[in-house]
Each structure stands twice: as structure tokens, then as C-alpha cells.
PDB file of N, CA and C in Angstrom:
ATOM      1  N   UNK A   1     148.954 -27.357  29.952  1.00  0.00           N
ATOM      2  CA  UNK A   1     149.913 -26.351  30.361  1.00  0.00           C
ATOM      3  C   UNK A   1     149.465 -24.955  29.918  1.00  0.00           C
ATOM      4  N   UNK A   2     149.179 -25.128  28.750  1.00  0.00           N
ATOM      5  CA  UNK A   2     148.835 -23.616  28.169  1.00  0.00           C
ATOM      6  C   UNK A   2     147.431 -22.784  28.732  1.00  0.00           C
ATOM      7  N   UNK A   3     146.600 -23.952  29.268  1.00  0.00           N
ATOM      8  CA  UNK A   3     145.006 -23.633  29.691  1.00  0.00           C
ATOM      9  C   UNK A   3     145.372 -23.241  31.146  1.00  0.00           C
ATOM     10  N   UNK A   4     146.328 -23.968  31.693  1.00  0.00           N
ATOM     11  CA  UNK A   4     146.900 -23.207  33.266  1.00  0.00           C
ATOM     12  C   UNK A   4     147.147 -21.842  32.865  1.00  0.00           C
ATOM     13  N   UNK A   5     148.457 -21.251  31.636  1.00  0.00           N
ATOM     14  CA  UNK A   5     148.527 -20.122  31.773  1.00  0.00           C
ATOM     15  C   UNK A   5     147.765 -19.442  31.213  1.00  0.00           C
ATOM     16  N   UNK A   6     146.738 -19.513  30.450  1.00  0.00           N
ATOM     17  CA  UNK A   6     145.776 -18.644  29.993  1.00  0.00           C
ATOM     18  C   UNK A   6     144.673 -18.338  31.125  1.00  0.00           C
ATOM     19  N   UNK A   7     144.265 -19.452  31.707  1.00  0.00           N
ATOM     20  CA  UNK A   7     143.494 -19.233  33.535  1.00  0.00           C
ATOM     21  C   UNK A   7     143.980 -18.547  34.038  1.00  0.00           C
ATOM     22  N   UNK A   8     145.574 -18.497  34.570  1.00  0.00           N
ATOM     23  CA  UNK A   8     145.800 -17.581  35.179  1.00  0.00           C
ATOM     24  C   UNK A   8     146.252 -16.166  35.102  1.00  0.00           C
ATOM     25  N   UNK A   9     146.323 -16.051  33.580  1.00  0.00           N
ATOM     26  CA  UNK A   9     146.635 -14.597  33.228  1.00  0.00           C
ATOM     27  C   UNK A   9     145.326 -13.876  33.270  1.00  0.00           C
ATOM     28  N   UNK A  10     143.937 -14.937  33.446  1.00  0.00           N
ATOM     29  CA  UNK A  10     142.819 -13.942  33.299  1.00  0.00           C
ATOM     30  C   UNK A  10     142.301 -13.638  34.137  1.00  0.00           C
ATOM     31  N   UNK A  11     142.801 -14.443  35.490  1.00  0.00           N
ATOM     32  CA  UNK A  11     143.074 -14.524  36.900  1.00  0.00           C
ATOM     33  C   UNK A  11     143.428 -12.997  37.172  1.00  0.00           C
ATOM     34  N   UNK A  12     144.767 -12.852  37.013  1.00  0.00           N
ATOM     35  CA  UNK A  12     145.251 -11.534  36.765  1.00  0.00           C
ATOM     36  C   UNK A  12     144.341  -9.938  36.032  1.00  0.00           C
ATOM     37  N   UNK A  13     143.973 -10.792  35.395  1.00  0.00           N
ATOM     38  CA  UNK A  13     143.453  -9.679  34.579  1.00  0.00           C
ATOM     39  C   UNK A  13     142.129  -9.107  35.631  1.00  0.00           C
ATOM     40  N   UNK A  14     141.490  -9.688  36.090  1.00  0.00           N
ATOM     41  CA  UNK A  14     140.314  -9.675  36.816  1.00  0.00           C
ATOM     42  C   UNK A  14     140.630  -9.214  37.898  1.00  0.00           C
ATOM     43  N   UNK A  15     142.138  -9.101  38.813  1.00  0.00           N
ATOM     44  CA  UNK A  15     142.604  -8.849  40.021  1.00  0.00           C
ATOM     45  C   UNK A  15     143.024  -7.133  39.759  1.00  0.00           C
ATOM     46  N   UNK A  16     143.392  -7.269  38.441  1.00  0.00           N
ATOM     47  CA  UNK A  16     143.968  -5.935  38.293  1.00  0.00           C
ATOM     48  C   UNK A  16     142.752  -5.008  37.833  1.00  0.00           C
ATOM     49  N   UNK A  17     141.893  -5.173  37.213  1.00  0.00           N
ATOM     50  CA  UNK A  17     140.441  -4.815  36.947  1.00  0.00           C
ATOM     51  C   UNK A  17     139.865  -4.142  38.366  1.00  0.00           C
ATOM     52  N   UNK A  18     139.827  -4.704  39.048  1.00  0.00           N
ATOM     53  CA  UNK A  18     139.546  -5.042  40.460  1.00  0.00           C
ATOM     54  C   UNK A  18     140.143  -3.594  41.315  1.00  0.00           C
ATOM     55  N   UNK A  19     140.858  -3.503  41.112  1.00  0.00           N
ATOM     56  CA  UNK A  19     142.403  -2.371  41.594  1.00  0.00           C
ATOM     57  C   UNK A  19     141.838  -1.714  41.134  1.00  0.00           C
ATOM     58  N   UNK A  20     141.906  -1.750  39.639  1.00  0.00           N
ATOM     59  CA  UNK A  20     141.529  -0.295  38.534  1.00  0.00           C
ATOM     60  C   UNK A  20     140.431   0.425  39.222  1.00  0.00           C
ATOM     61  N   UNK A  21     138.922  -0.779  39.850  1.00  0.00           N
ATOM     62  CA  UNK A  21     137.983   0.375  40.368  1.00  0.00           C
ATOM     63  C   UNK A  21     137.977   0.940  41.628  1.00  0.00           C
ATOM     64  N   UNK A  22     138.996  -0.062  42.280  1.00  0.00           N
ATOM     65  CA  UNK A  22     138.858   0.048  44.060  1.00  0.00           C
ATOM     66  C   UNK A  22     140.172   0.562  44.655  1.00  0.00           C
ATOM     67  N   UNK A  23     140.854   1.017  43.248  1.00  0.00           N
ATOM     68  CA  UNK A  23     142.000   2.013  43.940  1.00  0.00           C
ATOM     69  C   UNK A  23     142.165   2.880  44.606  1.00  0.00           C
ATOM     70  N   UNK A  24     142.571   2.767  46.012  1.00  0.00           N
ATOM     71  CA  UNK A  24     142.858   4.184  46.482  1.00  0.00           C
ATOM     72  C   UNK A  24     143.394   5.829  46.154  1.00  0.00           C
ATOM     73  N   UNK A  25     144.504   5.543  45.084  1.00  0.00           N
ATOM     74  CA  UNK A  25     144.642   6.721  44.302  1.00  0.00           C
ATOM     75  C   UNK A  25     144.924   6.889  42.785  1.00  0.00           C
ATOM     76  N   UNK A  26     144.866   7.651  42.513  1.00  0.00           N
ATOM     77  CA  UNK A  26     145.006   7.766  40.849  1.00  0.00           C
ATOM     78  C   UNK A  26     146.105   7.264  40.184  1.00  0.00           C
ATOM     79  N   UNK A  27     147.356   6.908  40.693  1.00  0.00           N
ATOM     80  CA  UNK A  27     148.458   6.255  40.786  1.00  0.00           C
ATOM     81  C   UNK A  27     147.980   5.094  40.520  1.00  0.00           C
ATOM     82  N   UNK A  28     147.754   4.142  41.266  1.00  0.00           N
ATOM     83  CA  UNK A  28     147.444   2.890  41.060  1.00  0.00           C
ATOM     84  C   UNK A  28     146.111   2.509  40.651  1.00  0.00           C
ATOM     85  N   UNK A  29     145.420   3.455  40.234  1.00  0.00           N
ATOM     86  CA  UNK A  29     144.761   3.060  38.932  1.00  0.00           C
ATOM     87  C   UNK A  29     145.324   2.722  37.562  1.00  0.00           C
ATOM     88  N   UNK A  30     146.498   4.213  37.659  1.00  0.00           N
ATOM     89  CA  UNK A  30     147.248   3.720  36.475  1.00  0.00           C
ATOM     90  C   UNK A  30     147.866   2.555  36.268  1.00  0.00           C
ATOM     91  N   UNK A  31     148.633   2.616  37.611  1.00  0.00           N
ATOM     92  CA  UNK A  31     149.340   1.466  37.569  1.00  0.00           C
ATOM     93  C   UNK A  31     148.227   0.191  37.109  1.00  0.00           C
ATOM     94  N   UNK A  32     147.315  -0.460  37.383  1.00  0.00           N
ATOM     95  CA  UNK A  32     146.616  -1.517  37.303  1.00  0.00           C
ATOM     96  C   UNK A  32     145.956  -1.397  35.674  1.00  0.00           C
ATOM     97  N   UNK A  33     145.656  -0.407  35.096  1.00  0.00           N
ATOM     98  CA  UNK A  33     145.647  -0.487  33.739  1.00  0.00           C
ATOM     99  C   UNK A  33     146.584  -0.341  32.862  1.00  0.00           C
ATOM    100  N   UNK A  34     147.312  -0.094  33.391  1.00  0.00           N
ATOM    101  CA  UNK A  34     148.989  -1.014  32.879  1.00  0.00           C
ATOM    102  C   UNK A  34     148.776  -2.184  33.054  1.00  0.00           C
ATOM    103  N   UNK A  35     148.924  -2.856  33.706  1.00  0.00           N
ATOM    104  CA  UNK A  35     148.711  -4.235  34.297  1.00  0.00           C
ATOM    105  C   UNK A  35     148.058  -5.081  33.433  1.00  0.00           C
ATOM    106  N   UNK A  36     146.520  -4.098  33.686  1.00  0.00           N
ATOM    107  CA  UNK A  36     145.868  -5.124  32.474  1.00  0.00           C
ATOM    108  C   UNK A  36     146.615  -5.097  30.835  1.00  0.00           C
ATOM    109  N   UNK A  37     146.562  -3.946  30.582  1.00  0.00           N
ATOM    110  CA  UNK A  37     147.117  -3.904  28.967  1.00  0.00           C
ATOM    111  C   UNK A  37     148.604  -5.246  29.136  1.00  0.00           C
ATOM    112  N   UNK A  38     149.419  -5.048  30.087  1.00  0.00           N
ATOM    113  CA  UNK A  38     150.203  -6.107  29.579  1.00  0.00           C
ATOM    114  C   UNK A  38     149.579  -7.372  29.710  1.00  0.00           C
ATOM    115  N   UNK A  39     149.032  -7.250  30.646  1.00  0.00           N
ATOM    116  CA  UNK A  39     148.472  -8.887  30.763  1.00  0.00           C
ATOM    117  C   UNK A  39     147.331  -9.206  29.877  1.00  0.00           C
ATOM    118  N   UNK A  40     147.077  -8.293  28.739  1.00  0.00           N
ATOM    119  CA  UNK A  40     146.154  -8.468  28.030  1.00  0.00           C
ATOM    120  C   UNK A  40     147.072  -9.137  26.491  1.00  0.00           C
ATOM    121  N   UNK A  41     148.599  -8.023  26.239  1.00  0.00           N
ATOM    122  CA  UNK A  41     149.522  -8.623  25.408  1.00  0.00           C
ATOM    123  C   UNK A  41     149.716 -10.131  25.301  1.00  0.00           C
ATOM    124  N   UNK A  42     150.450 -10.426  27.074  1.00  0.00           N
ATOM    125  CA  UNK A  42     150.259 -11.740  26.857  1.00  0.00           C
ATOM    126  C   UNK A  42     149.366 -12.768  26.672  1.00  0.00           C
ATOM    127  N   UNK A  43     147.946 -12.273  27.021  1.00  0.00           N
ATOM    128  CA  UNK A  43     147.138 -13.348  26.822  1.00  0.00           C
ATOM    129  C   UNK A  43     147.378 -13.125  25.067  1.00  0.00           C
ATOM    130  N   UNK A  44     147.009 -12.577  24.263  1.00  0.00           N
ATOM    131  CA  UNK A  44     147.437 -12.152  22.887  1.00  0.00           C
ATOM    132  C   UNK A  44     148.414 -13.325  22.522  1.00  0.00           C
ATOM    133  N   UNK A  45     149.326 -13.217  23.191  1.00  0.00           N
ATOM    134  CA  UNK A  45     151.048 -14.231  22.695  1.00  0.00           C
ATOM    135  C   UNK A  45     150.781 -15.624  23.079  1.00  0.00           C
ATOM    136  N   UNK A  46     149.857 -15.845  24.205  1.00  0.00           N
ATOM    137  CA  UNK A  46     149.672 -17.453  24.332  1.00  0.00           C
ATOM    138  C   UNK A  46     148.989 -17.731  23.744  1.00  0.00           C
ATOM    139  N   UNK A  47     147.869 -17.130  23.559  1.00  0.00           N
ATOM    140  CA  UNK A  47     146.191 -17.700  22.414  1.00  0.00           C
ATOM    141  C   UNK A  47     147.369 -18.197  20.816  1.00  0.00           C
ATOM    142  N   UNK A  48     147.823 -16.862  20.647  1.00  0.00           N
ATOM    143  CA  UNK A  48     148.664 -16.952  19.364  1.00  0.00           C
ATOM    144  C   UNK A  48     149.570 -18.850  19.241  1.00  0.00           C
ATOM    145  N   UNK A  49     149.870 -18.809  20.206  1.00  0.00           N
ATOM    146  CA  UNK A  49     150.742 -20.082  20.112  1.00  0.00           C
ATOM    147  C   UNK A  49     149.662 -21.751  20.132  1.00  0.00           C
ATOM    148  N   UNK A  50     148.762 -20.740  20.947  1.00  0.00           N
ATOM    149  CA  UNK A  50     147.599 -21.805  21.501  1.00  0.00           C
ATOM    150  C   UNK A  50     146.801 -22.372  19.562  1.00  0.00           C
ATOM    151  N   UNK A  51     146.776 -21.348  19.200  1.00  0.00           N
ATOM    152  CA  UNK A  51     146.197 -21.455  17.716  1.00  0.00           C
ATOM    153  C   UNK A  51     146.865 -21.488  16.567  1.00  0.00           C
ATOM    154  N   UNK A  52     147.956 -21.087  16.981  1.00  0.00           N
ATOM    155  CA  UNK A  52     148.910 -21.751  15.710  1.00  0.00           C
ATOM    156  C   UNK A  52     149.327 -20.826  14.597  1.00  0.00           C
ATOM    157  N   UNK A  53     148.724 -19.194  15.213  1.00  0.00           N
ATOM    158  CA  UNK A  53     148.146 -17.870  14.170  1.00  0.00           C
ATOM    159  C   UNK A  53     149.554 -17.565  14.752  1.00  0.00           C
ATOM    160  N   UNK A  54     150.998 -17.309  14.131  1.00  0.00           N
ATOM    161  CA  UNK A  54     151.762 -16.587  14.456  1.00  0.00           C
ATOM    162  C   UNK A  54     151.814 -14.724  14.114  1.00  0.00           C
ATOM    163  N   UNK A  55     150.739 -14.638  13.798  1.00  0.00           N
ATOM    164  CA  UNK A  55     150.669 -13.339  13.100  1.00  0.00           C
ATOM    165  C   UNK A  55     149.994 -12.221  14.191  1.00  0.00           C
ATOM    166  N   UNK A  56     149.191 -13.306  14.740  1.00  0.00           N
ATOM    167  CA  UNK A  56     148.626 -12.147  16.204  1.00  0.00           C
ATOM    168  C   UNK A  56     149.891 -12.386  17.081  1.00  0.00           C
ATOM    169  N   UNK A  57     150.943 -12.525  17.161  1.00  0.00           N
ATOM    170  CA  UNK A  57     152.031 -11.771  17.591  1.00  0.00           C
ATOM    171  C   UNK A  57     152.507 -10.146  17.579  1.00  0.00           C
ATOM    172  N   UNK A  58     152.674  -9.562  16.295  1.00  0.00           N
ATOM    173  CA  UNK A  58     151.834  -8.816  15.422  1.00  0.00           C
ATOM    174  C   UNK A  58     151.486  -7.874  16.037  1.00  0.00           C
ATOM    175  N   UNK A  59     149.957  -8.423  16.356  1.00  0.00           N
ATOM    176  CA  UNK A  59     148.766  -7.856  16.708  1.00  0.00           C
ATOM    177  C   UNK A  59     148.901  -7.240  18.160  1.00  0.00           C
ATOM    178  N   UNK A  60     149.894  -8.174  19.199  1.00  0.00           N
ATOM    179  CA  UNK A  60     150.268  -7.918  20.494  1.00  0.00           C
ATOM    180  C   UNK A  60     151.600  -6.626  20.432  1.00  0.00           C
ATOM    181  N   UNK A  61     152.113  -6.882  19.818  1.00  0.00           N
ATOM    182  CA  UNK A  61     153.761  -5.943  19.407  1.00  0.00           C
ATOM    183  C   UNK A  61     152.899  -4.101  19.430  1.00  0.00           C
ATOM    184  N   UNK A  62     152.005  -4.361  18.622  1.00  0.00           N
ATOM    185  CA  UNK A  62     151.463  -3.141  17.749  1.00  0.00           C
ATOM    186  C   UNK A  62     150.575  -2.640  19.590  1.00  0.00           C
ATOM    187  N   UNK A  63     149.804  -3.700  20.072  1.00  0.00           N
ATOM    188  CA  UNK A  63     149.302  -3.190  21.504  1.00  0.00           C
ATOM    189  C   UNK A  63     149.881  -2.863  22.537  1.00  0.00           C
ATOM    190  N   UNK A  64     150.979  -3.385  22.387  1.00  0.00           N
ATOM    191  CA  UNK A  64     152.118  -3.075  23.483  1.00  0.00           C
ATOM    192  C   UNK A  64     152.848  -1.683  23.279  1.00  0.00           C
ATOM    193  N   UNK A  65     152.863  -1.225  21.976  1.00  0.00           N
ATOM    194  CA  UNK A  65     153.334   0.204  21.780  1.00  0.00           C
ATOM    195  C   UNK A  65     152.131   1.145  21.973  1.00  0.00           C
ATOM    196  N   UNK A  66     151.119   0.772  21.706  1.00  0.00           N
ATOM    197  CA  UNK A  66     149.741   2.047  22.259  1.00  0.00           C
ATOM    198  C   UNK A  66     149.692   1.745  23.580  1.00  0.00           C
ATOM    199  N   UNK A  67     149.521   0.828  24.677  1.00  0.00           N
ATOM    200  CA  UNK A  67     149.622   1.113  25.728  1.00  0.00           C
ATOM    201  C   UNK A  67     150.824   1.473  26.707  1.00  0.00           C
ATOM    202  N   UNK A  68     151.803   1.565  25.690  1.00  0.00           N
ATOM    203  CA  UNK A  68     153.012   2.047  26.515  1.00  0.00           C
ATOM    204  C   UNK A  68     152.649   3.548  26.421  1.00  0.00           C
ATOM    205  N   UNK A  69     152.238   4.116  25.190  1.00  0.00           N
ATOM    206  CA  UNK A  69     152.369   5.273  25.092  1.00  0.00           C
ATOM    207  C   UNK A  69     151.103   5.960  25.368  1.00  0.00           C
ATOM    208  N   UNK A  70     149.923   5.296  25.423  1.00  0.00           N
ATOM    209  CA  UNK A  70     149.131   5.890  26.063  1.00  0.00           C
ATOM    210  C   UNK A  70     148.790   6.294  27.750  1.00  0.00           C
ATOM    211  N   UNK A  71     149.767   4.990  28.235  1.00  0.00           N
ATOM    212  CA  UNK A  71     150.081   5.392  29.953  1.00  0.00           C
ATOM    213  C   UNK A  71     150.982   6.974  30.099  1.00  0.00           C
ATOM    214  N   UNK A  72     152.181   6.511  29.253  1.00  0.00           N
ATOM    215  CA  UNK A  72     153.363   7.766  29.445  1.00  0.00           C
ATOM    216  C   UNK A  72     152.059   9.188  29.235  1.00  0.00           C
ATOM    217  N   UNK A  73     151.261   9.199  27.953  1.00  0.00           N
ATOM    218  CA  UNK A  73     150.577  10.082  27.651  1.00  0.00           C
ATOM    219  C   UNK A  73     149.557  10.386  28.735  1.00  0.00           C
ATOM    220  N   UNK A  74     149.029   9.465  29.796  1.00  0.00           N
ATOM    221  CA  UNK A  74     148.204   9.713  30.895  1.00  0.00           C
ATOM    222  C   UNK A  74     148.801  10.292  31.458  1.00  0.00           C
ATOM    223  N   UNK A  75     150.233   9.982  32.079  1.00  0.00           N
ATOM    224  CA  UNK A  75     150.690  10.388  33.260  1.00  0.00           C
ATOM    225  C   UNK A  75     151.742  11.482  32.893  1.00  0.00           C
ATOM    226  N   UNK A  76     151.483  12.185  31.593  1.00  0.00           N
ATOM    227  CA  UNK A  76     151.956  13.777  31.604  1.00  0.00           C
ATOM    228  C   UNK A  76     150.962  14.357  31.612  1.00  0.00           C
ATOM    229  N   UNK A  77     149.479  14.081  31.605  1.00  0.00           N
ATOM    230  CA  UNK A  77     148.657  14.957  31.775  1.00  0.00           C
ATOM    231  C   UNK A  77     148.335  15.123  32.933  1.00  0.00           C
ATOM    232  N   UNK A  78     148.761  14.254  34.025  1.00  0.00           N
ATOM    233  CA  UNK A  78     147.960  14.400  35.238  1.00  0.00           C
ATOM    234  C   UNK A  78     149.557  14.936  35.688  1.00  0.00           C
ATOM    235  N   UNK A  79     150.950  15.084  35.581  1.00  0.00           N
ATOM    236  CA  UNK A  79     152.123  15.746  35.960  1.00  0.00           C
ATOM    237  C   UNK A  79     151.347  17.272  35.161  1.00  0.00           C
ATOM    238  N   UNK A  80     151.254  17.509  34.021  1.00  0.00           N
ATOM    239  CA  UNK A  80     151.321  18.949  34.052  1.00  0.00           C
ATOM    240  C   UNK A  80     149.862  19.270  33.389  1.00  0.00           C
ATOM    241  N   UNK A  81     148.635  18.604  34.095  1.00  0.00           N
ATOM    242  CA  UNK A  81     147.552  18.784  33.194  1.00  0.00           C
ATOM    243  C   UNK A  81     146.611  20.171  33.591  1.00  0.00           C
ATOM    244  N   UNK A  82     147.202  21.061  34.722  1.00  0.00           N
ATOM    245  CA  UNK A  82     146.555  21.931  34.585  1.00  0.00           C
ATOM    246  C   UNK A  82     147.002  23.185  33.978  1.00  0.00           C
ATOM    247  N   UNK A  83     146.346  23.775  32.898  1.00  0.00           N
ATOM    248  CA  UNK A  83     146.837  25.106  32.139  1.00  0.00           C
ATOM    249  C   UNK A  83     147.378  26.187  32.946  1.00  0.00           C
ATOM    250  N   UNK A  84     147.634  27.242  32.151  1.00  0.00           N
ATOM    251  CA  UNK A  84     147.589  28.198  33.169  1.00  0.00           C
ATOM    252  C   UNK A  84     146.332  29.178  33.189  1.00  0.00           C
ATOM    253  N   UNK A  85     145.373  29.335  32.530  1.00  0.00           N
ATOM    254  CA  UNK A  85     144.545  30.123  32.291  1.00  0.00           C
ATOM    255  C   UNK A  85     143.453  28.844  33.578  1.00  0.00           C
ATOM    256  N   UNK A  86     143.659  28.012  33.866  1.00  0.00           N
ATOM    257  CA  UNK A  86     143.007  26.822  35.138  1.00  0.00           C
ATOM    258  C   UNK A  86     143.328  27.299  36.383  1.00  0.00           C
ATOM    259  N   UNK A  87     144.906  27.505  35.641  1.00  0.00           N
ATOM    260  CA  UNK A  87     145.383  27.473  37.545  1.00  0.00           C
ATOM    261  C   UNK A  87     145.115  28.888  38.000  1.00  0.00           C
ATOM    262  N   UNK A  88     145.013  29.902  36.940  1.00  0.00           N
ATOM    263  CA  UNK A  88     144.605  31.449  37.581  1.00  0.00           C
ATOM    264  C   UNK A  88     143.233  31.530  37.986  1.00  0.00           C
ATOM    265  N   UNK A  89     142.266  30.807  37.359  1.00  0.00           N
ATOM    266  CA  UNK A  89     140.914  31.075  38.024  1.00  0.00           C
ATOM    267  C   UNK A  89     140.928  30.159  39.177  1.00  0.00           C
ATOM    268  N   UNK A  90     141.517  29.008  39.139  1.00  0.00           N
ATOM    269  CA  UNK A  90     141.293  28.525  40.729  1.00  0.00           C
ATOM    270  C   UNK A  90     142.375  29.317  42.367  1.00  0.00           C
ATOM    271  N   UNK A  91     142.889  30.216  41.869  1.00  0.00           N
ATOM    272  CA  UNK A  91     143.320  31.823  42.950  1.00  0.00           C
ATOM    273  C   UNK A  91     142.375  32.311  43.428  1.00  0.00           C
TER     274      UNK A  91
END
């Protein structure tokens, strides 16, 4: 059971990888490295159960807060990432 969902989360992972390079726009790039980071958590939470290590739980909790906040942190730079001393020389 557990080797089904670990196959197929890496299934996932490889589909969204996939996106990440062959995305049509910068949007769903993001979006798909989101994707992976969660689907990287959970692989994290099944291995954890798979091995018996309840502590890389942990380890997933702590990854799930840098990639939350490193997406939000992507996608205010690309909402307001050009300066203004940028946007006057490109006039």
C-alpha cells in the first residue's frame, strides 16, 4: 500500500517537474513548483511512517513553511518586482 503511494507521489513529482520546464507561463511554473514542494512534504510524511522515524514529520512541517513562504515571496516579486528607478529607464 505504502509503495503504491510513494510510486505515485513520485509519479507526480516528475509530472509537475515536467510543467515546471514546459510551462507556458510564469504562472504555472509557479504553480508546478508548488506542486512539487508539496508533493515533496508528502513524500517526507509517508517515508516517515514507511520507517518508523516519527521525527521527519518535523522535518516536513519546517518544509512546508519555507515553501509556503518562499512561493508568496516569488509571487510579490513578480506582482511588484519592478523598481521605480527600472521602470523610468525602460520610458
Amino acid at each position: 500500500m505504502f509503495l503504491a503511494a510513494t510510486l505515485s507521489i513520485m509519479t507526480v513529482m516528475l509530472l509537475a517537474l515536467i510543467r515546471a520546464f514546459a510551462g507556458p507561463g510564469l504562472f504555472d511554473r509557479i504553480l508546478a513548483v508548488n506542486m512539487f514542494g508539496t508533493k515533496t512534504v508528502l513524500l517526507v510524511a509517508v517515508l516517515s511512517v514507511l520507517g518508523g522515524q516519527p521525527t521527519f514529520i518535523d522535518v516536513a512541517v519546517v518544509y512546508v513553511l519555507i515553501n509556503f513562504i518562499s512561493i508568496v515571496a516569488v509571487l510579490r516579486f513578480f506582482e511588484f518586482g519592478r523598481r521605480e528607478d527600472e521602470a523610468e529607464e525602460g520610458r
